[in-house]
Protein backbone atom coordinates (compact mmCIF):
# COMPACT_ATOMS: atom_id res chain seq x y z
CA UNK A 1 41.54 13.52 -24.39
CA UNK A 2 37.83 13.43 -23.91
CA UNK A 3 36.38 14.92 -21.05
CA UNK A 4 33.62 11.95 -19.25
CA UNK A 5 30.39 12.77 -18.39
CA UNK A 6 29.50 12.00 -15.01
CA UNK A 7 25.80 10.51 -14.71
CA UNK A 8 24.28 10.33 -10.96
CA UNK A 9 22.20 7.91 -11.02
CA UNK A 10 19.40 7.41 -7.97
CA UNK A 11 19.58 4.62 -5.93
CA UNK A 12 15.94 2.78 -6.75
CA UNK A 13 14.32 1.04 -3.41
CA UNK A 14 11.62 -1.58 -3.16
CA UNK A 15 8.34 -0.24 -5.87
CA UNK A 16 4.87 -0.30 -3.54
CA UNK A 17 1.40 -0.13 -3.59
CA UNK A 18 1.45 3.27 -1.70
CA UNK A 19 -0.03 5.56 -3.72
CA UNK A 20 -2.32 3.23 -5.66
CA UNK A 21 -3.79 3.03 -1.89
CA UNK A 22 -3.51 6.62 -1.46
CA UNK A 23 -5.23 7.07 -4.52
CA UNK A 24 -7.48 4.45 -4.21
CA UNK A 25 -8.63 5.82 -0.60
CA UNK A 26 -9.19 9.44 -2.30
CA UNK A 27 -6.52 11.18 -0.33
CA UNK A 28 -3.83 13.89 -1.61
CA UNK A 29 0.14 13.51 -1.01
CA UNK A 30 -0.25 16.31 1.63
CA UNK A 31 -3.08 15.08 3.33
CA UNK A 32 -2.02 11.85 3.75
CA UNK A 33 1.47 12.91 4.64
CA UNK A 34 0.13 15.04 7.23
CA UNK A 35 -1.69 11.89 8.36
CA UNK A 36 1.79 10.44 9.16
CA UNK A 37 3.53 13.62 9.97
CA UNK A 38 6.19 13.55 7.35
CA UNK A 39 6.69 16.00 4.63
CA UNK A 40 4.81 15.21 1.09
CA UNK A 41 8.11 15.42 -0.41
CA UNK A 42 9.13 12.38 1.48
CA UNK A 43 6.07 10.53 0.54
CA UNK A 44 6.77 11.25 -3.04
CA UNK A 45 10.21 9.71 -3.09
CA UNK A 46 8.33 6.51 -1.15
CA UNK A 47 5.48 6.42 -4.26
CA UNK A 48 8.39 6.62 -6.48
CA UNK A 49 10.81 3.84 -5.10
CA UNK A 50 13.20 6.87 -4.62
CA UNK A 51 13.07 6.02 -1.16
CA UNK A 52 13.77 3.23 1.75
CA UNK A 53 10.74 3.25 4.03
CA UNK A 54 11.13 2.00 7.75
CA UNK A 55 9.10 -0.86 10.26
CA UNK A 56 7.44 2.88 11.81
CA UNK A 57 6.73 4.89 8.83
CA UNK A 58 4.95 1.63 7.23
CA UNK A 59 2.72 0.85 10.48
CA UNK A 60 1.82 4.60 10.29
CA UNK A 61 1.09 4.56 6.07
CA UNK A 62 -1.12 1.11 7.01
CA UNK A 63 -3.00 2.66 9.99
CA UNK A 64 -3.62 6.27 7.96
CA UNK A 65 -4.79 4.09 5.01
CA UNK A 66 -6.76 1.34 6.56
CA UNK A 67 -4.60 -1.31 5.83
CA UNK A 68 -1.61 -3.56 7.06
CA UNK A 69 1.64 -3.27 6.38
CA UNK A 70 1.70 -6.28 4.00
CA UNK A 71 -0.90 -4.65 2.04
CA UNK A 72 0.64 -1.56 1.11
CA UNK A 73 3.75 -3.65 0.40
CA UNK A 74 1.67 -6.45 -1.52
CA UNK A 75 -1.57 -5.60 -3.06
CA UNK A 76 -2.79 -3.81 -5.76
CA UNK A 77 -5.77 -1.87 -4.53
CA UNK A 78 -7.45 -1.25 -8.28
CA UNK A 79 -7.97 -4.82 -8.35
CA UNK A 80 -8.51 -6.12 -4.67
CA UNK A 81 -9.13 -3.36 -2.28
CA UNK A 82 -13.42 -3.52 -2.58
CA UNK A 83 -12.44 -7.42 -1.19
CA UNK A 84 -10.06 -6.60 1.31
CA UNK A 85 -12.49 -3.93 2.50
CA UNK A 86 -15.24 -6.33 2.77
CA UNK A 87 -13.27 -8.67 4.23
CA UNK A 88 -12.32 -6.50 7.34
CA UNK A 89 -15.93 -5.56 7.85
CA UNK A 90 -17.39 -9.43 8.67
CA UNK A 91 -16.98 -9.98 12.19
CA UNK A 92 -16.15 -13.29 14.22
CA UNK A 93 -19.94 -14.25 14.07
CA UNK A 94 -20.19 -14.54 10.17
CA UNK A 95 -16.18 -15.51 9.67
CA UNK A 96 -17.03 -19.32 9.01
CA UNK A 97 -20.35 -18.24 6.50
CA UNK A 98 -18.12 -15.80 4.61
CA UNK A 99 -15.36 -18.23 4.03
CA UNK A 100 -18.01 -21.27 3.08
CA UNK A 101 -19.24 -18.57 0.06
CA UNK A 102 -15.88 -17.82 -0.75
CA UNK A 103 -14.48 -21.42 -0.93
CA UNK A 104 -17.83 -21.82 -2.76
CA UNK A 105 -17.23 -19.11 -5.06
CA UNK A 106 -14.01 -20.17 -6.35
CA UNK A 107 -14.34 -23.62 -6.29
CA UNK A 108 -12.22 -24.25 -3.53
CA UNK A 109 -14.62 -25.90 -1.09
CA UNK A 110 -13.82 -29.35 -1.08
């Protein structure tokens, strides 16, 4: 009788945009896992989808990043972080301008 090869296989989570952020904000897995005060390794498994992440651990990933939650979860930083960073810099004053230009821009304005 032939002996069976067991293969252990990795349970795969949830894929993110964490490390495109991390990456796209110029940080290092150590830095910003010192950030959050977890250990790189843990990070790693996160980037990887290797790992569950929690409600906590997200919040602190978002606020070490500059981000929300949903954005880490969501969006791909390489092709809409420069917007979502100039989006969180207009203030109240200019909120109905910016969105006229925007509605403007892609021809959503009606």
């Amino acid at each position: 009788m032939a002996k069976q090869k067991t293969v252990y296989q990795r349970k795969q989570y949830r894929r993110t945009f964490l490390k495109a952020w991390r990456l796209y904000r110029g940080l290092t897995l150590e830095r910003l896992a010192e950030r959050v005060g977890v250990q790189p390794s843990a990070l790693s498994y996160l980037e990887r989808g290797q790992s569950a992440y929690n409600q906590g651990l997200l919040e602190a990933l978002a606020e070490a990043l500059n981000v929300t939650p949903s954005h880490i979860l969501e969006v791909d930083p390489t092709k809409d972080g420069e917007v979502i960073d100039l989006v969180r810099l207009i203030d109240d004053r200019n909120r109905d301008q910016a969105i006229r230009v925007l509605k403007a821009l892609t021809g959503t304005d009606s």
